[in-house]
PDB file of N, CA and C in Angstrom:
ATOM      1  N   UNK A   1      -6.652 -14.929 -16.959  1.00  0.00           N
ATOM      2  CA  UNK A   1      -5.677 -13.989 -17.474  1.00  0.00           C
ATOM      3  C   UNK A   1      -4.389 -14.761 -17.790  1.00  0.00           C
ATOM      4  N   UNK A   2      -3.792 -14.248 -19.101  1.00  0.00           N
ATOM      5  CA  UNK A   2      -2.523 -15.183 -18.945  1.00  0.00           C
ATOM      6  C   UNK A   2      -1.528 -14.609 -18.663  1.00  0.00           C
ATOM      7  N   UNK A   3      -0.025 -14.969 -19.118  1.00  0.00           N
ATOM      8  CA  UNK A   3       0.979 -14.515 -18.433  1.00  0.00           C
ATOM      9  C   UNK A   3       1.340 -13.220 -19.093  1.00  0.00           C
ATOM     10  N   UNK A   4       1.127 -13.388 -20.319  1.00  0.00           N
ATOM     11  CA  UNK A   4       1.650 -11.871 -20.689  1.00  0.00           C
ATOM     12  C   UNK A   4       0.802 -10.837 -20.621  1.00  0.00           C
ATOM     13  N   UNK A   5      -0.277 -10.885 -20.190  1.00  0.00           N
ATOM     14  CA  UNK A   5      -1.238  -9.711 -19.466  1.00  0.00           C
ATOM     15  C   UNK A   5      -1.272  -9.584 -18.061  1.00  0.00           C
ATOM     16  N   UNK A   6      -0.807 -10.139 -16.987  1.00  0.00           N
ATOM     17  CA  UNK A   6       0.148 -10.594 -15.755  1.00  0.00           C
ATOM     18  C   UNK A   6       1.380  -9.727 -15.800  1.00  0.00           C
ATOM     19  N   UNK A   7       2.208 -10.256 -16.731  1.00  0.00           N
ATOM     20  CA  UNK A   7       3.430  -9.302 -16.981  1.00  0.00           C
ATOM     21  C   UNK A   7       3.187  -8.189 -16.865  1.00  0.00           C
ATOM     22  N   UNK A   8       2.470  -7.824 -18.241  1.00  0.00           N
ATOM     23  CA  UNK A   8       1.899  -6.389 -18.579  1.00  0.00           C
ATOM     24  C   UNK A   8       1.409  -5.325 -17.275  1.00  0.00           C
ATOM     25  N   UNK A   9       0.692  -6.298 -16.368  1.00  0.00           N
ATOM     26  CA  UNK A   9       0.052  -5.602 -15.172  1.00  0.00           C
ATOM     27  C   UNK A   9       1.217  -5.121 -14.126  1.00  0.00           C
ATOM     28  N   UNK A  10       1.961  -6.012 -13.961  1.00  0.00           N
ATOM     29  CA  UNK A  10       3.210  -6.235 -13.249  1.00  0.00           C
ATOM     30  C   UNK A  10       4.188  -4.629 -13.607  1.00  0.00           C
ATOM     31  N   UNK A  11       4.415  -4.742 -15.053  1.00  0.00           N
ATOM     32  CA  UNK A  11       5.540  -3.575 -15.187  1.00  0.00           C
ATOM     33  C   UNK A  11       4.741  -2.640 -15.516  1.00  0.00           C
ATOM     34  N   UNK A  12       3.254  -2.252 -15.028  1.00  0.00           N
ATOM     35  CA  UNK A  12       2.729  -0.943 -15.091  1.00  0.00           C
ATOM     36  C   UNK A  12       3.084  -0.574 -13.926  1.00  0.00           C
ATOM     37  N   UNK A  13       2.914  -1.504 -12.554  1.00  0.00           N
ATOM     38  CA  UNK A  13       2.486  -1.035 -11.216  1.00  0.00           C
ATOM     39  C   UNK A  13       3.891  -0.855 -10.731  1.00  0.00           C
ATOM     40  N   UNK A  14       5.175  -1.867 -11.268  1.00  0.00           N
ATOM     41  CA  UNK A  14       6.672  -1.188 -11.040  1.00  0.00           C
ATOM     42  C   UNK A  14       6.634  -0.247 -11.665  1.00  0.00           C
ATOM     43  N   UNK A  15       6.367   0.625 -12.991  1.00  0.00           N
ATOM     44  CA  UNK A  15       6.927   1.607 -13.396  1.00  0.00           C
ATOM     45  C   UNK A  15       5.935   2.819 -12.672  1.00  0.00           C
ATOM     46  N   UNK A  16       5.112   2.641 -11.435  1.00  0.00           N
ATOM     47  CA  UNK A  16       4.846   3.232 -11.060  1.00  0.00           C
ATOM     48  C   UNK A  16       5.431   3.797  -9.522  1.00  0.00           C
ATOM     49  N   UNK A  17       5.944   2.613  -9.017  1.00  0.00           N
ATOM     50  CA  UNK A  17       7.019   2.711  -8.010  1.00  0.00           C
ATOM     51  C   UNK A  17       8.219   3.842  -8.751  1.00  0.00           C
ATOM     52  N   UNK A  18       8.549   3.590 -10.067  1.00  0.00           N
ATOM     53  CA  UNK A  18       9.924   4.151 -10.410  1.00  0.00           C
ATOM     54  C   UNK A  18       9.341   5.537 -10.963  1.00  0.00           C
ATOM     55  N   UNK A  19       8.464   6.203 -11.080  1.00  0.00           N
ATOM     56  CA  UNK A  19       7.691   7.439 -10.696  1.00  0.00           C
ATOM     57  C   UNK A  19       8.468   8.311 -10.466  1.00  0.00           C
ATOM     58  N   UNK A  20       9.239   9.702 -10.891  1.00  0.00           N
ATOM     59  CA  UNK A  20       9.405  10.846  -9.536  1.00  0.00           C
ATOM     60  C   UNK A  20       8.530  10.921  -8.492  1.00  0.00           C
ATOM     61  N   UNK A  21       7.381  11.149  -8.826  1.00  0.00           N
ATOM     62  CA  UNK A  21       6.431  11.188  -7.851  1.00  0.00           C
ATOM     63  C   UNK A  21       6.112  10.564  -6.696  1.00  0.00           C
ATOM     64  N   UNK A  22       6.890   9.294  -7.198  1.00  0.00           N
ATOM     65  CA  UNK A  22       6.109   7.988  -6.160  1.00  0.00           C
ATOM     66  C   UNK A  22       7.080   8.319  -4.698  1.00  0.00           C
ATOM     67  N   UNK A  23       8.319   8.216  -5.000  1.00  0.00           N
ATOM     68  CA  UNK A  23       8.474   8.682  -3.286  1.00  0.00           C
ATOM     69  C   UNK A  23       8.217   9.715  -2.684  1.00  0.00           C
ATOM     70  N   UNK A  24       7.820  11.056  -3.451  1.00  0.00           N
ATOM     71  CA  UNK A  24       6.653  12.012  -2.796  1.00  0.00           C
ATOM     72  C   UNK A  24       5.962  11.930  -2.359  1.00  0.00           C
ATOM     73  N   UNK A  25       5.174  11.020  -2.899  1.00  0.00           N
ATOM     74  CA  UNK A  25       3.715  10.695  -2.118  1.00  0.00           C
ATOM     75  C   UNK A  25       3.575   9.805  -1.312  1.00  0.00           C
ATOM     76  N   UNK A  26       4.981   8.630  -1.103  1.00  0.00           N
ATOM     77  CA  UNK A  26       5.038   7.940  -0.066  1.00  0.00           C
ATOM     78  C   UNK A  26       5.574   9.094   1.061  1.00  0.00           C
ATOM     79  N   UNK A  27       6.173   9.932   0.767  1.00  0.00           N
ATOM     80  CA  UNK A  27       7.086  10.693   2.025  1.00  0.00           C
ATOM     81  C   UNK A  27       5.703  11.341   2.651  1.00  0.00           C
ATOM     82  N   UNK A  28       4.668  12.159   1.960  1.00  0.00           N
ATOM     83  CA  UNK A  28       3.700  12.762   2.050  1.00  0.00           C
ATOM     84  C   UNK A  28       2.753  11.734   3.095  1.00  0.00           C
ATOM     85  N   UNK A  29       2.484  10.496   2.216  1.00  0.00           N
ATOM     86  CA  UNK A  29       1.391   9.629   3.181  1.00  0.00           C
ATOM     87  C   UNK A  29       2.449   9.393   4.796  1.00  0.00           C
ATOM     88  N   UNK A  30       3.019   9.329   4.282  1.00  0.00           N
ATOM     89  CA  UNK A  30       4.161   9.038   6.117  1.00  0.00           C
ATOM     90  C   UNK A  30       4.253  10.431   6.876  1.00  0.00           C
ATOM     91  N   UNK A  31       4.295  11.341   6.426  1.00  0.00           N
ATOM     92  CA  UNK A  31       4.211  12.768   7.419  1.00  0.00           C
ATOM     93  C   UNK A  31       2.716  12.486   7.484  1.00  0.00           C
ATOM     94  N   UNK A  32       1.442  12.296   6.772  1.00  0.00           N
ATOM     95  CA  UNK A  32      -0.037  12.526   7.652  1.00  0.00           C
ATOM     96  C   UNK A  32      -0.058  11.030   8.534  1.00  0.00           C
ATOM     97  N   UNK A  33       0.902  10.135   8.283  1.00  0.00           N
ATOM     98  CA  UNK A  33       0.447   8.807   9.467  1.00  0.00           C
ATOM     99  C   UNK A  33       1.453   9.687  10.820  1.00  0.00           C
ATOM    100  N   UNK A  34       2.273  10.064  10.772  1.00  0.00           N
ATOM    101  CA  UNK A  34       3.256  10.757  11.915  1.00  0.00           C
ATOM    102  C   UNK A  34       2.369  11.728  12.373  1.00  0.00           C
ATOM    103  N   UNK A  35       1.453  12.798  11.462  1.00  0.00           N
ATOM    104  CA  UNK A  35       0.702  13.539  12.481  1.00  0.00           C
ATOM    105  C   UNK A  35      -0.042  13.240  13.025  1.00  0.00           C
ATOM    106  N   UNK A  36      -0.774  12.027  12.481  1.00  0.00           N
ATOM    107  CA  UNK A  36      -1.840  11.504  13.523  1.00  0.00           C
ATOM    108  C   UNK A  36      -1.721  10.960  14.437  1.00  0.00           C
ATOM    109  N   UNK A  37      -0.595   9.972  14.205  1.00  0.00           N
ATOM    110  CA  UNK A  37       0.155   9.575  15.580  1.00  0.00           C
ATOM    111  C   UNK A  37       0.465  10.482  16.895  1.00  0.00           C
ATOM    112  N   UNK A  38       1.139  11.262  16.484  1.00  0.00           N
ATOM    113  CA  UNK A  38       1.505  12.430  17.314  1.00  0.00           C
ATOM    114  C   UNK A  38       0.150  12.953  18.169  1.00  0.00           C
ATOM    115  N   UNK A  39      -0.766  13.086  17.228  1.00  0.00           N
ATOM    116  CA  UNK A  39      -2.610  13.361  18.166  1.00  0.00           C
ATOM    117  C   UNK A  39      -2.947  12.249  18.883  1.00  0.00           C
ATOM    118  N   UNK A  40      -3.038  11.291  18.436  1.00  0.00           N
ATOM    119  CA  UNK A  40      -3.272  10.084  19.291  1.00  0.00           C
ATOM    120  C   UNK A  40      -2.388   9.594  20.534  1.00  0.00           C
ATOM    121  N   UNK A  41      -1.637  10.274  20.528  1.00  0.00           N
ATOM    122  CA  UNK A  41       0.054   9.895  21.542  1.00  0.00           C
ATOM    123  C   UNK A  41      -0.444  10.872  22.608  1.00  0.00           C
ATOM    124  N   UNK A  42      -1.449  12.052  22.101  1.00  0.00           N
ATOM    125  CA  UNK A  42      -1.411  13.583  22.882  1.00  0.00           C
ATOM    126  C   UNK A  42      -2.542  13.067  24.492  1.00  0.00           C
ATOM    127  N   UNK A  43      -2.511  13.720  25.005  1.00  0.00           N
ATOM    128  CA  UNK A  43      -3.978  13.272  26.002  1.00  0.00           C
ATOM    129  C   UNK A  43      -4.902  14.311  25.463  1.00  0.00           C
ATOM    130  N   UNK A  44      -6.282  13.598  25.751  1.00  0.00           N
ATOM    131  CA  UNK A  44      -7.173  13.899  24.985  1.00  0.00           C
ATOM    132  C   UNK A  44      -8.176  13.893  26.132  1.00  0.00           C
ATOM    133  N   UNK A  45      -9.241  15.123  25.668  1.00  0.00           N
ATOM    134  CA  UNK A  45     -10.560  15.588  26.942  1.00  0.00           C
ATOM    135  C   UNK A  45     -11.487  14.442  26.885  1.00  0.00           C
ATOM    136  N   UNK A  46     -11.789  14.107  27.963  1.00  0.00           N
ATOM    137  CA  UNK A  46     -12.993  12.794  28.300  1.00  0.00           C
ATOM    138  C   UNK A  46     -13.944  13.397  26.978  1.00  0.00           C
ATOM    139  N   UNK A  47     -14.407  12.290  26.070  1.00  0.00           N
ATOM    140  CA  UNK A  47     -15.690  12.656  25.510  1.00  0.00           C
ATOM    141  C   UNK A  47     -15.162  12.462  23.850  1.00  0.00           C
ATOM    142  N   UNK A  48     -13.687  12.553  24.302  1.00  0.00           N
ATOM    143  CA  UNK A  48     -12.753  12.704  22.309  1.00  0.00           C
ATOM    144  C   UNK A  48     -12.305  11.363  22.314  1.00  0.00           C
ATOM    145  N   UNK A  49     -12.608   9.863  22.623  1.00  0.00           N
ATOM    146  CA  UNK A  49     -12.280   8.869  22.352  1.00  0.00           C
ATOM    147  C   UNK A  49     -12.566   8.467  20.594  1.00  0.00           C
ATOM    148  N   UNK A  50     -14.075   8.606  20.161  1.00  0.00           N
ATOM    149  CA  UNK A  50     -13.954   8.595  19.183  1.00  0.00           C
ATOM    150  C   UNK A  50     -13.201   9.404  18.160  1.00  0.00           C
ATOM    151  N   UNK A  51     -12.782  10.147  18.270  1.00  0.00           N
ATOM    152  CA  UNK A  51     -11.945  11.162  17.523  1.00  0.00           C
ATOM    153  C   UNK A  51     -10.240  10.354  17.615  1.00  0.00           C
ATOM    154  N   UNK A  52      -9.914   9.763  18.461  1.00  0.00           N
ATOM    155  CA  UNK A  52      -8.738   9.072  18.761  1.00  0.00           C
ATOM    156  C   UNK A  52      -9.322   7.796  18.060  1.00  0.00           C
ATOM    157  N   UNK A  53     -10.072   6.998  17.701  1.00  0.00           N
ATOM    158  CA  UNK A  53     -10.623   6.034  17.561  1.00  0.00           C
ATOM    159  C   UNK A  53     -10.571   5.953  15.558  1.00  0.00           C
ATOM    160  N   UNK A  54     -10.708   7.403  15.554  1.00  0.00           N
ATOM    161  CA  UNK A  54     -11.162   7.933  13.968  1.00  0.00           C
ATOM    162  C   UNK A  54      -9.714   7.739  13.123  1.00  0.00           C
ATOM    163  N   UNK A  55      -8.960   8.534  14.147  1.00  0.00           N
ATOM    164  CA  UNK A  55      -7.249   9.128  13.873  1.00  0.00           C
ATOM    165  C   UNK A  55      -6.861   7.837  13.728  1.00  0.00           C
ATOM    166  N   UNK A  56      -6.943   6.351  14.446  1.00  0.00           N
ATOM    167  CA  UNK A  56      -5.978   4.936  14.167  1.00  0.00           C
ATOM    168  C   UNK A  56      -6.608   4.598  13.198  1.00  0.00           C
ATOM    169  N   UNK A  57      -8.119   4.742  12.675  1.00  0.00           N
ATOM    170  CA  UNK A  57      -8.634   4.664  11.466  1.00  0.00           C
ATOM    171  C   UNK A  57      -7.966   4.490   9.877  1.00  0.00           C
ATOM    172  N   UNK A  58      -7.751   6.675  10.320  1.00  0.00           N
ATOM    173  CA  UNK A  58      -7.391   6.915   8.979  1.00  0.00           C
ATOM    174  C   UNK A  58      -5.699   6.455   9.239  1.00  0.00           C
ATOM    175  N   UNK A  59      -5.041   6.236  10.463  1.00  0.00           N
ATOM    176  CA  UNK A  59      -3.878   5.425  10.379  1.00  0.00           C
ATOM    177  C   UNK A  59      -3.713   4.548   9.354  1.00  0.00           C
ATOM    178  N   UNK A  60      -4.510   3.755  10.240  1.00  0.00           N
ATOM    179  CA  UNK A  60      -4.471   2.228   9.006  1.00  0.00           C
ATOM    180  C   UNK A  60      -4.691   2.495   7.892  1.00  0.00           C
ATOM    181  N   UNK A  61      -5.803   2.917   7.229  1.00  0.00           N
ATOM    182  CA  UNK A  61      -6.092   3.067   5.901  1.00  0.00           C
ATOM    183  C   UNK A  61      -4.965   3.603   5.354  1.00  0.00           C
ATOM    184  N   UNK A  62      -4.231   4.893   5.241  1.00  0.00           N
ATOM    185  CA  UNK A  62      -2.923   5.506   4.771  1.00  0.00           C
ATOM    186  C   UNK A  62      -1.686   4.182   4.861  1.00  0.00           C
ATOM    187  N   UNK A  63      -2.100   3.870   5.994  1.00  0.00           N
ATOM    188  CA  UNK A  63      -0.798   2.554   5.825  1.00  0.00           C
ATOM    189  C   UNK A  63      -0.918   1.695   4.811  1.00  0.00           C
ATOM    190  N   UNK A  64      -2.307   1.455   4.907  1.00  0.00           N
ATOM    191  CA  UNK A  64      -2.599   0.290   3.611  1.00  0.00           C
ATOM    192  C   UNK A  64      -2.671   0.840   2.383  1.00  0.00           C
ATOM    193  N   UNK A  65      -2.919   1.900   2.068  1.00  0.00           N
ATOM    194  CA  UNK A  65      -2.416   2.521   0.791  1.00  0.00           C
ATOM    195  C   UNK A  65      -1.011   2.516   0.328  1.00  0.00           C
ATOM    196  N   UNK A  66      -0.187   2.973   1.321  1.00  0.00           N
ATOM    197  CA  UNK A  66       1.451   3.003   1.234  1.00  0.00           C
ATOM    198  C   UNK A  66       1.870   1.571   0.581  1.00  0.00           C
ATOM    199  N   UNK A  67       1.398   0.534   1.411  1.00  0.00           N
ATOM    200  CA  UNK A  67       1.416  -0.912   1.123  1.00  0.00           C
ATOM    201  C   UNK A  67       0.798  -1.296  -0.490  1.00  0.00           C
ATOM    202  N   UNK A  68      -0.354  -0.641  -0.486  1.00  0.00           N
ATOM    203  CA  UNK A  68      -1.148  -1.404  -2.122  1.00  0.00           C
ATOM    204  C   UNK A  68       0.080  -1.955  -3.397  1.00  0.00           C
ATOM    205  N   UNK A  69       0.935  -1.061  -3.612  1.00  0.00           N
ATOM    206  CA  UNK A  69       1.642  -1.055  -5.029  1.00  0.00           C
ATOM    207  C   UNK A  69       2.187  -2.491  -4.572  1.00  0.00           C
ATOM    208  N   UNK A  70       2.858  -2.601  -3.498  1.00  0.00           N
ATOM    209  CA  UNK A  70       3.862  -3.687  -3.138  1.00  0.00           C
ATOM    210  C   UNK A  70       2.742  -4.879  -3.306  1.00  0.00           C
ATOM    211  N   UNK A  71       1.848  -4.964  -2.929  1.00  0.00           N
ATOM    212  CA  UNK A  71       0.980  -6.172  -2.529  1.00  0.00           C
ATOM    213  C   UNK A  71       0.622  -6.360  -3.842  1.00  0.00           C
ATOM    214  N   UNK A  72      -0.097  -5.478  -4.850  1.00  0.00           N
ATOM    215  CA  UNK A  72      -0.173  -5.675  -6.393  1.00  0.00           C
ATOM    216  C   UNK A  72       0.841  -6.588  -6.905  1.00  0.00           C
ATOM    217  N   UNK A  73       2.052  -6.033  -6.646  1.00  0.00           N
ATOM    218  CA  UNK A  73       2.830  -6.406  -7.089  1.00  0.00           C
ATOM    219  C   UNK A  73       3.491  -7.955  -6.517  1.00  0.00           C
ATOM    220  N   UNK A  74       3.520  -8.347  -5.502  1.00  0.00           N
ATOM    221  CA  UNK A  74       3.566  -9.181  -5.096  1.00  0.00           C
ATOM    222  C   UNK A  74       2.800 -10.514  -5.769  1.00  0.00           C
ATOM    223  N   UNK A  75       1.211 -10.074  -5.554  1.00  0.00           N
ATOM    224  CA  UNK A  75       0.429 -10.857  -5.785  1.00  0.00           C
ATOM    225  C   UNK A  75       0.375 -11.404  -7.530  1.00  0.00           C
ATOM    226  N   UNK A  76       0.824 -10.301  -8.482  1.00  0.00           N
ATOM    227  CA  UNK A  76       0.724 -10.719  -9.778  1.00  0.00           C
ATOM    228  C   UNK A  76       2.288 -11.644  -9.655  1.00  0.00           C
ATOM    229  N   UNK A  77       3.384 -11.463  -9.031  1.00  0.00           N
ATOM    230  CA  UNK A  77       4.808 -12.384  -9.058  1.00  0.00           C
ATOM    231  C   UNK A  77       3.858 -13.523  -8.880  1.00  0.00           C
ATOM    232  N   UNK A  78       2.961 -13.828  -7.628  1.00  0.00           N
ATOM    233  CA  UNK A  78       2.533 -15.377  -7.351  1.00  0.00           C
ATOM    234  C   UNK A  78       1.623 -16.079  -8.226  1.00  0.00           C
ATOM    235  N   UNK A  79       0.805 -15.169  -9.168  1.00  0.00           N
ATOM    236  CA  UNK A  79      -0.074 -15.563 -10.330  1.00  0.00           C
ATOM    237  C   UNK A  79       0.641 -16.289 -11.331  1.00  0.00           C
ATOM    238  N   UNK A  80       1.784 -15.317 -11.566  1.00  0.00           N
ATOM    239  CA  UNK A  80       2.394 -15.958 -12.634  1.00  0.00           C
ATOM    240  C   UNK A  80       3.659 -16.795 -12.602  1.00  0.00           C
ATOM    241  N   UNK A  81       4.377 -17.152 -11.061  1.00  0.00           N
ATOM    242  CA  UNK A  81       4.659 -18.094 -10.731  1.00  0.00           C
ATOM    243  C   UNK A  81       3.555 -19.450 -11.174  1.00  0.00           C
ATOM    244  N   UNK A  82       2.279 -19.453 -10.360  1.00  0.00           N
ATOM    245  CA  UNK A  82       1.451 -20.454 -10.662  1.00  0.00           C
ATOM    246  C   UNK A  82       0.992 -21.047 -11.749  1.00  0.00           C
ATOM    247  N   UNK A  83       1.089 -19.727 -12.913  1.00  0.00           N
ATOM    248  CA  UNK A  83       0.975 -20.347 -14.210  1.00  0.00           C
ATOM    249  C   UNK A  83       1.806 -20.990 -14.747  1.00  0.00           C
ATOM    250  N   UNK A  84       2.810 -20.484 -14.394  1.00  0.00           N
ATOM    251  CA  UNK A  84       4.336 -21.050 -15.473  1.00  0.00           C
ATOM    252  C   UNK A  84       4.715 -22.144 -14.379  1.00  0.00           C
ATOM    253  N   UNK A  85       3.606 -22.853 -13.560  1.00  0.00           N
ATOM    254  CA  UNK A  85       4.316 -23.920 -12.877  1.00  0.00           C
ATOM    255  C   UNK A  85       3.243 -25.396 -13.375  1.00  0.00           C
ATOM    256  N   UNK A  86       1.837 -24.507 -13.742  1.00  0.00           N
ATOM    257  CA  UNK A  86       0.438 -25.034 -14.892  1.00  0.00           C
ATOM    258  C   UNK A  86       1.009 -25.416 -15.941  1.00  0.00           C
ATOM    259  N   UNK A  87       1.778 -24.391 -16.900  1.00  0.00           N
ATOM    260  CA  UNK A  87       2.049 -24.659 -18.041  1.00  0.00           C
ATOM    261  C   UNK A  87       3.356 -25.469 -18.220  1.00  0.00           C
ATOM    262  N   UNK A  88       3.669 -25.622 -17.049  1.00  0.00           N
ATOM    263  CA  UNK A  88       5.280 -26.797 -17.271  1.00  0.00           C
ATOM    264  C   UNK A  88       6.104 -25.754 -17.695  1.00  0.00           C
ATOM    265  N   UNK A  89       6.505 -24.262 -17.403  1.00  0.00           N
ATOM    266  CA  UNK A  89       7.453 -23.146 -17.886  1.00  0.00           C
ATOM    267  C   UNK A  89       8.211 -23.039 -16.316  1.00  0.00           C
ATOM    268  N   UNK A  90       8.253 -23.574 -15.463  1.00  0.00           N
ATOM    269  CA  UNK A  90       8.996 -23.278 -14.086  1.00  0.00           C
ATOM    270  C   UNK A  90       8.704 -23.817 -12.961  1.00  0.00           C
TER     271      UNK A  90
END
């Protein structure tokens, strides 16, 4: 891939951060990681470990969603750092 399809990828996934939406749905994914927390924090009847087990589950996963845009984004900055350091541009 080169740099200006890099770019291209780059200011789709920022102009998706700059969204109305997007801090909705970050505020949204952070109230269901807080409720689950809150269940998992609770004491729980002998026999519901997996169910506590399930809840840090879908923890993580929601966390790592929250995270994706940034890491996209991250990762295409270091692509095209690397190129433009290939092509003698930086």
């Amino acid at each position: 891939m080169d740099n200006v399809m890099l770019s291209e990828q780059k200011r789709l996934w920022e102009g998706l951060k700059l969204h109305p939406a997007w801090k909705e749905l970050m505020e949204m994914a952070q109230t269901q990681v807080e409720g689950r927390r809150a269940t998992v924090l609770e004491p729980m009847s002998p026999g519901q470990e997996y169910y506590r087990e399930f809840l840090k589950g879908e923890i993580a996963g929601i966390q790592t969603f929250m995270l994706l845009v940034d890491t996209a984004i991250e990762t295409l900055e270091i692509e095209i750092e690397r190129l433009n350091k290939e092509q003698g541009n930086g």
